[in-house]
Protein backbone atom coordinates (compact mmCIF):
# COMPACT_ATOMS: atom_id res chain seq x y z
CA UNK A 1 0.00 0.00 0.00
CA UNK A 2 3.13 2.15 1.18
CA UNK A 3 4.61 1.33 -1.98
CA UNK A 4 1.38 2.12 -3.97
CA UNK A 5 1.20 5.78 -2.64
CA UNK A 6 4.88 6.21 -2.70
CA UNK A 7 4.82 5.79 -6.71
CA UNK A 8 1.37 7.54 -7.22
CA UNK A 9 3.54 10.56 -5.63
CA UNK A 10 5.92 10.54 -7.93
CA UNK A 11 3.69 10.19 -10.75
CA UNK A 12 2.11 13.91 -9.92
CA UNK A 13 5.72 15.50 -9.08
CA UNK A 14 6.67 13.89 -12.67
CA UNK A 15 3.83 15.46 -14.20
CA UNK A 16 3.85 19.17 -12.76
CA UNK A 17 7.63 19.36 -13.89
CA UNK A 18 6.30 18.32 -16.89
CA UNK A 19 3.80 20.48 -17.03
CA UNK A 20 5.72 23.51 -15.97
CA UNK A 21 8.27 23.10 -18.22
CA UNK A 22 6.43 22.92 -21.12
CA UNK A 23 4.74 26.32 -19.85
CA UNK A 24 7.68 28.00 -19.43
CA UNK A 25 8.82 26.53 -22.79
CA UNK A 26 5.63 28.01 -24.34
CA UNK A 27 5.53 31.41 -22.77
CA UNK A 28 9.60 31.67 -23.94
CA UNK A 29 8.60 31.28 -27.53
CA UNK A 30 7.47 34.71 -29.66
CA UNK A 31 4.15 35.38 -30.09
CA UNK A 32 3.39 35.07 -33.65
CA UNK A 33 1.66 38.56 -34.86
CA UNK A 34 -0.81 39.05 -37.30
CA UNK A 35 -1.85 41.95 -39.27
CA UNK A 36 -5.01 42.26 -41.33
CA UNK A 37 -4.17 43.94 -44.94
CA UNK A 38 -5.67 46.32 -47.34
CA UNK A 39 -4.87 46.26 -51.45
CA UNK A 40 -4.70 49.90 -52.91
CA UNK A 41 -7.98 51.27 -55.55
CA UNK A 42 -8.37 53.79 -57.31
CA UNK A 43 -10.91 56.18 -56.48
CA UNK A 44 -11.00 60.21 -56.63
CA UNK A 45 -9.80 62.32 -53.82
CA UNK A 46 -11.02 65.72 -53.32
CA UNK A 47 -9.85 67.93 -50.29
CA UNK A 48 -12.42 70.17 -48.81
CA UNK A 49 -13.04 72.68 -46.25
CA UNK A 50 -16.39 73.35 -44.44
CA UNK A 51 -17.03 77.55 -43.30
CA UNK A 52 -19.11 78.34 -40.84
CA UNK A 53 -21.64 81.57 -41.11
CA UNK A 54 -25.22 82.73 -41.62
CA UNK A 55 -27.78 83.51 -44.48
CA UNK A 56 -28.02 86.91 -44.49
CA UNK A 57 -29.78 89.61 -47.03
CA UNK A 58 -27.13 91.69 -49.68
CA UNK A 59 -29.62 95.30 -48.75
CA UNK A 60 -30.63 95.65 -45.05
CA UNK A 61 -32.00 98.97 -44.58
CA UNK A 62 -32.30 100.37 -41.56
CA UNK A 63 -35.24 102.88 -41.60
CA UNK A 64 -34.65 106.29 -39.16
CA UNK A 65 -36.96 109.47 -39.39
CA UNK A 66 -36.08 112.24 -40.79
CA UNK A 67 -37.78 114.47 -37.80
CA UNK A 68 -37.96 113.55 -34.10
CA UNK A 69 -41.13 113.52 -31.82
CA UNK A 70 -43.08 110.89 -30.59
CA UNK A 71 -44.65 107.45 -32.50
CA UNK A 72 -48.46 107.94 -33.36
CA UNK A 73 -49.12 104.97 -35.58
CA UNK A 74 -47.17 101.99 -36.76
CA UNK A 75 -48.50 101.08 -40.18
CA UNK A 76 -46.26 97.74 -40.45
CA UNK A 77 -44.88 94.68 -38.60
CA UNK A 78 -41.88 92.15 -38.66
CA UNK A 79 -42.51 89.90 -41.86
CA UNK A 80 -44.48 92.73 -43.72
CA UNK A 81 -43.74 93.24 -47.37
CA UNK A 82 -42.84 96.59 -47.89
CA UNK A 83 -42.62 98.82 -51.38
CA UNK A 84 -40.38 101.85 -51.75
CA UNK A 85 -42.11 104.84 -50.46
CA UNK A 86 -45.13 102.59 -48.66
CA UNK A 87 -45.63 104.57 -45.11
CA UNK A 88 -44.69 102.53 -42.33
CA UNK A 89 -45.00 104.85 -39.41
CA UNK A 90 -46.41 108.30 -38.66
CA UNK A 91 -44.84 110.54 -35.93
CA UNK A 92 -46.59 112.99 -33.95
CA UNK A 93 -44.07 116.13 -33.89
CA UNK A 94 -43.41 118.25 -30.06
CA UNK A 95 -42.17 121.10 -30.86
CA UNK A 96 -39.07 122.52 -28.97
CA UNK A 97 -39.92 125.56 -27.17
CA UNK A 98 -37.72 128.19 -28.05
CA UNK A 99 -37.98 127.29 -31.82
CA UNK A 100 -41.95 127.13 -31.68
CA UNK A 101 -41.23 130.87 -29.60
CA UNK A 102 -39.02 131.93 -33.31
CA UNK A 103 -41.34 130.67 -35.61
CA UNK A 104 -43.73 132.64 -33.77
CA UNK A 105 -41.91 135.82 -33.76
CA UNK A 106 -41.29 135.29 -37.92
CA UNK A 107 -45.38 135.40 -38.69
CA UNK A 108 -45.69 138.42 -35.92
CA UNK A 109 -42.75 140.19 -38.05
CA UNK A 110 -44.01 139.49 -41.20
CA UNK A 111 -47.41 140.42 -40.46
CA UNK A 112 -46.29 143.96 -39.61
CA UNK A 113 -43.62 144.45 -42.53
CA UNK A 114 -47.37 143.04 -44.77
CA UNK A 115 -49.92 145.96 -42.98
CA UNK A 116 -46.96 148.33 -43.67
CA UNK A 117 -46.65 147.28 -47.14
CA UNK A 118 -50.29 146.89 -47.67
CA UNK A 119 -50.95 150.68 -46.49
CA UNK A 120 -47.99 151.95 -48.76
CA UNK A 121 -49.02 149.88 -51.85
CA UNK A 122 -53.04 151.19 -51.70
CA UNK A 123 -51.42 155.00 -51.04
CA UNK A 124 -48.79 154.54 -54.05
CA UNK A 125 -51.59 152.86 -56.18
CA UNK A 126 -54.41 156.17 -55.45
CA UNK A 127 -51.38 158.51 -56.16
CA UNK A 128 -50.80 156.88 -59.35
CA UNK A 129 -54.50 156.38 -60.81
CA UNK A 130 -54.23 160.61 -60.57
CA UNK A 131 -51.14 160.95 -62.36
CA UNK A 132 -49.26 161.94 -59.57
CA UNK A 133 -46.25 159.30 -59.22
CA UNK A 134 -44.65 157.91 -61.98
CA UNK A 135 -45.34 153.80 -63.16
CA UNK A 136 -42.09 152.88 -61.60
CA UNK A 137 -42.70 154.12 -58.29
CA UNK A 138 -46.03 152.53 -58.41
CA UNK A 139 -44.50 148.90 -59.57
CA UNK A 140 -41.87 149.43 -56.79
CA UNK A 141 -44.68 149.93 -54.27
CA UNK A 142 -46.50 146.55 -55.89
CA UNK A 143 -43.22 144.71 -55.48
CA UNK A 144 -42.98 145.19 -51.82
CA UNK A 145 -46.36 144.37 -51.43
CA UNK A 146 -46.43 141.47 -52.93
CA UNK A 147 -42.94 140.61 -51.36
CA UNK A 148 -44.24 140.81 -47.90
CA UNK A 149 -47.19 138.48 -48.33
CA UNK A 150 -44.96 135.77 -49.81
CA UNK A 151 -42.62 136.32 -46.25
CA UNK A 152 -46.17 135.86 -44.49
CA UNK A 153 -47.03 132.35 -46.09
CA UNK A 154 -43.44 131.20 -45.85
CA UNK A 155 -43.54 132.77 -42.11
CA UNK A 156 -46.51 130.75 -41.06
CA UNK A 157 -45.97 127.70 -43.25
CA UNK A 158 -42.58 127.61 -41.30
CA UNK A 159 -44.75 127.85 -38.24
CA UNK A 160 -46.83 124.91 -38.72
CA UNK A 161 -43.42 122.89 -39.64
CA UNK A 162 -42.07 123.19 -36.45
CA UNK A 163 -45.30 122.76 -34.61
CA UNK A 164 -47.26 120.05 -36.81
CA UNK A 165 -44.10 118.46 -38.63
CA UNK A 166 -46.64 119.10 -41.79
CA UNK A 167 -45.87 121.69 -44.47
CA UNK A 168 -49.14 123.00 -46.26
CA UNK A 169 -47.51 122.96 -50.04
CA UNK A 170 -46.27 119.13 -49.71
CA UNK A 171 -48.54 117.45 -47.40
CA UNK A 172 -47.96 114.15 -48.59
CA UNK A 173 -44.45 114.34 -48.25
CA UNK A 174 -44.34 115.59 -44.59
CA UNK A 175 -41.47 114.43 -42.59
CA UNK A 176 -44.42 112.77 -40.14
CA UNK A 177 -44.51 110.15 -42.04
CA UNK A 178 -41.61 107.59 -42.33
CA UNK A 179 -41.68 105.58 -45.43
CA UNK A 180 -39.58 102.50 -46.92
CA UNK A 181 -36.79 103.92 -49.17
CA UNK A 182 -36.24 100.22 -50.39
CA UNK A 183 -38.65 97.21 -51.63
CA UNK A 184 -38.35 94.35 -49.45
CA UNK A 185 -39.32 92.35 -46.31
CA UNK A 186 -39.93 94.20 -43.04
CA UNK A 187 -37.35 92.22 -40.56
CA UNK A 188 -37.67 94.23 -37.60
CA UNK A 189 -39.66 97.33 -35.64
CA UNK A 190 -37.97 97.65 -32.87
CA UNK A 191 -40.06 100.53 -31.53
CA UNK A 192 -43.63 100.97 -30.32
CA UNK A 193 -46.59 103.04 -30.31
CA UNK A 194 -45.60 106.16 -28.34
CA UNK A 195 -42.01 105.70 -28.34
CA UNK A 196 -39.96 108.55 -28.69
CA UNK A 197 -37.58 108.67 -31.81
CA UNK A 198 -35.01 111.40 -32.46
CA UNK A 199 -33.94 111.93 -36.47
CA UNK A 200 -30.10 111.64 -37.41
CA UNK A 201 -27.54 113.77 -37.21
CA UNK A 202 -23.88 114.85 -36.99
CA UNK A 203 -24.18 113.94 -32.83
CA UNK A 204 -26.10 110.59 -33.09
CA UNK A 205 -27.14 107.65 -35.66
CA UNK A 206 -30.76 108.30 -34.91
CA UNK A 207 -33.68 105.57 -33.56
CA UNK A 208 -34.49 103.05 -36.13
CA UNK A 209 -38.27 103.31 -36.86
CA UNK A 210 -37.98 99.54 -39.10
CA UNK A 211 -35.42 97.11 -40.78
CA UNK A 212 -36.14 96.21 -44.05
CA UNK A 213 -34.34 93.62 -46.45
CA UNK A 214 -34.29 92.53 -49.82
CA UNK A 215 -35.25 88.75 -49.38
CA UNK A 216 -34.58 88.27 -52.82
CA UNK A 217 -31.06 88.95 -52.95
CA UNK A 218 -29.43 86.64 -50.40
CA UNK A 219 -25.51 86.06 -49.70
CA UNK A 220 -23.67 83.74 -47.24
CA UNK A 221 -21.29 85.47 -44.70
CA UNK A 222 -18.94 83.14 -43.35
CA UNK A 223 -15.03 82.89 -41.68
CA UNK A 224 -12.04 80.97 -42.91
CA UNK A 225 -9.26 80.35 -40.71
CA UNK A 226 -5.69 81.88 -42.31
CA UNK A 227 -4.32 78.38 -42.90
CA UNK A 228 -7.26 77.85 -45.41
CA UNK A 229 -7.63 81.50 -46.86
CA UNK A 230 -4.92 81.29 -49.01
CA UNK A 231 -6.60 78.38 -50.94
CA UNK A 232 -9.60 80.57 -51.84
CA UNK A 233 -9.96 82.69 -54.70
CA UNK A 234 -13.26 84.46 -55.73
CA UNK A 235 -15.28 82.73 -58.42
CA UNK A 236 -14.86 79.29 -56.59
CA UNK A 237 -18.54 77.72 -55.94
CA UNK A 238 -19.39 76.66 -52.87
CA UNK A 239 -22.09 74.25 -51.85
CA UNK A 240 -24.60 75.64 -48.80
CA UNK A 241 -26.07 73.65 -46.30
CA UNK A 242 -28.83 74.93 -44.04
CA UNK A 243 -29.09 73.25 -40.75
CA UNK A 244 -32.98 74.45 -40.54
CA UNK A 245 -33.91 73.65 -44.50
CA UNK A 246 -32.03 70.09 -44.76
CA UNK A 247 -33.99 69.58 -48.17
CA UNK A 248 -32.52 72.78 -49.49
CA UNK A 249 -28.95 72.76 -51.37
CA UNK A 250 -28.51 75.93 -52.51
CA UNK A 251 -25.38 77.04 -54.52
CA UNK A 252 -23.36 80.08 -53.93
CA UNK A 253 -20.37 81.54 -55.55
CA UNK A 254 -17.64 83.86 -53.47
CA UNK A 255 -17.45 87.22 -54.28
CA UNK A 256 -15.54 88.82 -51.65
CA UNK A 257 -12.95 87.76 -48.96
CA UNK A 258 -11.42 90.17 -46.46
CA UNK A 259 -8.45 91.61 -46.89
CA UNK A 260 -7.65 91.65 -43.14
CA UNK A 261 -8.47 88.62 -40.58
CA UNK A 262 -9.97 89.30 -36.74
CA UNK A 263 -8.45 87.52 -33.73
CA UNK A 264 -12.13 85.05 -32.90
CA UNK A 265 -11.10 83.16 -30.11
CA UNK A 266 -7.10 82.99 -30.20
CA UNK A 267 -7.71 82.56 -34.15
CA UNK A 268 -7.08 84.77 -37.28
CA UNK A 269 -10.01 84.36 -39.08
CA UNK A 270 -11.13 86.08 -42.56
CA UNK A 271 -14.76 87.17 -43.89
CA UNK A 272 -16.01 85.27 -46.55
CA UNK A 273 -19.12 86.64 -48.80
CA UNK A 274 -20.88 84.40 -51.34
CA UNK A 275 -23.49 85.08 -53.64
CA UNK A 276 -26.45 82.84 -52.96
CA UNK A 277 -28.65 80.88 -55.53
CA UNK A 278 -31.81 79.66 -53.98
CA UNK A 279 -35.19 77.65 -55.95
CA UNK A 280 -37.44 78.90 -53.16
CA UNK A 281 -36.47 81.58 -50.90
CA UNK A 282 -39.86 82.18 -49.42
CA UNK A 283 -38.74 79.39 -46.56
CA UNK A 284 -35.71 81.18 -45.93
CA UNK A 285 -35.09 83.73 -43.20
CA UNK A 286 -32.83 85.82 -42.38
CA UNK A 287 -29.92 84.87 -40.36
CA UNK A 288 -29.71 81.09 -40.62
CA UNK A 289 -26.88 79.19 -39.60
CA UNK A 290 -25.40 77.97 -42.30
CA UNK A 291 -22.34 75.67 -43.46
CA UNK A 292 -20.25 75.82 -46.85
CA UNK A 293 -18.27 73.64 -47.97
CA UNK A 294 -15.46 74.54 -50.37
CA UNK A 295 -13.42 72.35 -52.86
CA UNK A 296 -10.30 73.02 -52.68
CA UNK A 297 -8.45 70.32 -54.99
CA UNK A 298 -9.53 67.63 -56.58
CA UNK A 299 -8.01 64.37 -58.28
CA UNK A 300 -9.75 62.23 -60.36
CA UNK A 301 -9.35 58.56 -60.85
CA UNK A 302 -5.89 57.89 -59.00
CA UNK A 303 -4.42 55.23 -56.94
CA UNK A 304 -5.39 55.41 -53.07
CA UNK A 305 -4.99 53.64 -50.09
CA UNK A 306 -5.59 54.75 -46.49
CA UNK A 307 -4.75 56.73 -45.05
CA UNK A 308 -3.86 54.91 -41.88
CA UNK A 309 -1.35 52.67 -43.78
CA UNK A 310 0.99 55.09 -44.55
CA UNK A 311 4.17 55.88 -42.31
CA UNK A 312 5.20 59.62 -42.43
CA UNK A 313 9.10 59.51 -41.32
CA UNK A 314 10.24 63.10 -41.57
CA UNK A 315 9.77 64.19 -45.33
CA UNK A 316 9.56 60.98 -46.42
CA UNK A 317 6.48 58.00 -46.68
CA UNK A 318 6.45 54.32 -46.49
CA UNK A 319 4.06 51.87 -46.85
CA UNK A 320 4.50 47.86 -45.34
CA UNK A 321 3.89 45.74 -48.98
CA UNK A 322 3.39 41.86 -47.60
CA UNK A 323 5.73 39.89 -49.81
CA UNK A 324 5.15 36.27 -48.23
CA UNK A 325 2.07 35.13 -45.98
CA UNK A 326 3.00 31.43 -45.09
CA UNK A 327 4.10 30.11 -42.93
CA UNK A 328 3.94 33.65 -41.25
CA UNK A 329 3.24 37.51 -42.53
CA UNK A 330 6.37 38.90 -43.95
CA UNK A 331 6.44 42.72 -45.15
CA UNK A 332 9.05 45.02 -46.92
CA UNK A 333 9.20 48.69 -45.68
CA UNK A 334 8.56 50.43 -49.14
CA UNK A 335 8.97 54.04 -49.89
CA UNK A 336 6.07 55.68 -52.16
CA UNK A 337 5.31 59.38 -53.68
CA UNK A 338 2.09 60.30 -51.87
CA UNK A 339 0.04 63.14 -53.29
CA UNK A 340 -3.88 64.33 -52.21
CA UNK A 341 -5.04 63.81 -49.35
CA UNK A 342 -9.22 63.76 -47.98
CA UNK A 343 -8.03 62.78 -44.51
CA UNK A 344 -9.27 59.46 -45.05
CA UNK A 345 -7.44 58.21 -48.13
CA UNK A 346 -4.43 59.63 -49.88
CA UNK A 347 -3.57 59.55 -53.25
CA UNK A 348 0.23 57.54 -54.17
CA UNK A 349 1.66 58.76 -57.00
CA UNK A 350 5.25 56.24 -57.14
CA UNK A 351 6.21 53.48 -55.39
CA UNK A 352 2.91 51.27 -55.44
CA UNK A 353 0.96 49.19 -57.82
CA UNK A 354 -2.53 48.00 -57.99
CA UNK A 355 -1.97 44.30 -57.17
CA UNK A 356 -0.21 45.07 -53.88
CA UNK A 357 -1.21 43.93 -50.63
CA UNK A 358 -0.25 46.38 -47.58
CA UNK A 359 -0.15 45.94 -44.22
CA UNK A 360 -2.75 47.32 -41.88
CA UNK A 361 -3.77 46.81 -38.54
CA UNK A 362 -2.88 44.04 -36.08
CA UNK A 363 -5.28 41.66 -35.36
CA UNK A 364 -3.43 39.54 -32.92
């Protein structure tokens, strides 16, 4: 029994040496490593940049009076259409004292200078249906006359300017009444009923009474980052995206960039402008975000692979080109000519052929 356990003992000790050195033996060995593998196509590469910016109208018009006072009636609001010289607001004038007090003292002048004139002209005209004064002095008499009741009108019509805002000879173009100098949408009134509203001048940019916009003529304002500017030229088309019309793809066409970049964020940016070409621009508003995207080169039917495959050493590129699978993976470290690149895949110009097999990621 002694001699049973005694060799059943050595039977285990024999087989965990065994066992561990055929571990060890294992875990000495190199892991063999494989890599999955991509062939090269051919395929066209095009590198593009995407601008950020905003549909906005070519013509926005802000509208200001040309008198100040106080709104009396608002004859429009936002999303109005609007022709030139349609009245959109009328403003109820308050006068400033101590011109009102002027104005006043003009009619009280002229109405003097005209009873003075007036007693002259009737004395002059007697003395001349006797023969006494000559024609001339008569005219002369006439003349004055007739002068001082023109200073009377103008005197009084002056008068009612500065307290009514209205002028009795062109009514209908009164500075009361503020009217679109431009055909278009009304974007904005920023202003109520019984605001008060000053006109423009030398001291100030005056209160905006309206905004009004061409919605017909539409351009896309964006920013390109300096890296990228230099890439642009006007002329180039550019393909819009809308983020709130998805089933819209209008067109544009740039027709200005900025001579000078702003500092946005850390970042020299320039202006972009782009003449929009829209099917339906009924749906569109003013100030949508918007996205353009720009092509900046383009190649056509070359040989790609990914990008991901190639190894950038310095100025120079390699790609791994498997040149034996069995028993194991071998690869030779190949230099190639690499050309466009979409981030994704990049064009190889030298160094590769179709019917190559390249090394890509490992898979164990």
């Amino acid at each position: 029994m002694k001699k049973f356990f005694r060799i059943l003992l050595w039977t285990v000790i024999g087989l965990v040496f065994i066992g561990t050195f055929v571990y060890l033996y294992k875990n000495s060995q190199d892991e063999e490593v494989r890599y999955s593998t991509v062939s090269p196509s051919r395929a066209t590469i095009e590198r593009t940049t995407v601008l950020t910016g905003k549909i906005e109208p070519r013509d926005e018009i802000d509208i200001k009076p040309q008198i100040s006072g106080i709104i009396s009636e608002i004859e429009v609001e936002a999303g109005d259409r609007v022709q030139a010289g349609d009245v959109i607001a009328r403003i109820k004038v308050i006068p400033e004292a101590s011109q009102l007090s002027s104005a006043q003292g003009r009619v009280n002048v002229a109405e003097i200078d005209l009873a003075d004139a007036t007693v002259k002209f009737e004395r002059e005209k007697a003395l001349y249906e006797k023969k006494v004064i000559s024609r001339e002095d008569y005219e002369n008499a006439e003349k004055t006359y007739n002068r001082a009741k023109e200073e009377l009108a103008a005197a009084k019509d002056a008068y009612r300017i500065v307290r009514e805002g209205v002028s009795q000879y062109n009514a209908k173009e009164s500075n009361t009444l503020v009217r679109a100098t431009i055909t278009g949408l009304v974007l904005d009134v920023p202003v109520k009923v019984g605001s008060s509203v000053i006109q423009a001048n030398t001291m100030n940019d005056g209160t905006t009474i309206a905004t009004v916009a061409d919605m017909n003529n539409l351009i896309f304002k964006g920013k390109v980052d300096e890296t990228e500017v230099g890439l642009l030229s006007v002329g180039m088309p550019m393909s819009i995206t809308i983020g709130a019309l998805p089933e819209q793809t209008p067109t544009a066409v740039i027709e200005y960039i900025a001579p000078k970049g702003t500092d946005t964020s850390g970042a020299n940016t320039f202006e972009i402008k782009a003449a929009l070409t829209l099917d339906n621009v009924d749906a569109v508003r003013a100030g949508y975000s918007a996205n353009a995207t720009v092509s900046l080169a383009k190649a056509a039917d070359v040989l790609t692979v990914p990008e991901s495959v190639v190894e950038f050493s310095g100025d120079s590129t390699f790609v791994y080109v498997m040149t034996d699978s069995l028993p194991q993976q071998l690869f030779e470290r190949r230099p190639v000519v690499t050309g466009l690149s979409d981030g994704i895949r990049v064009e190889v110009k030298e160094g590769l052929d179709s019917v190559a097999v390249l090394r890509s990621d490992k898979i164990k």
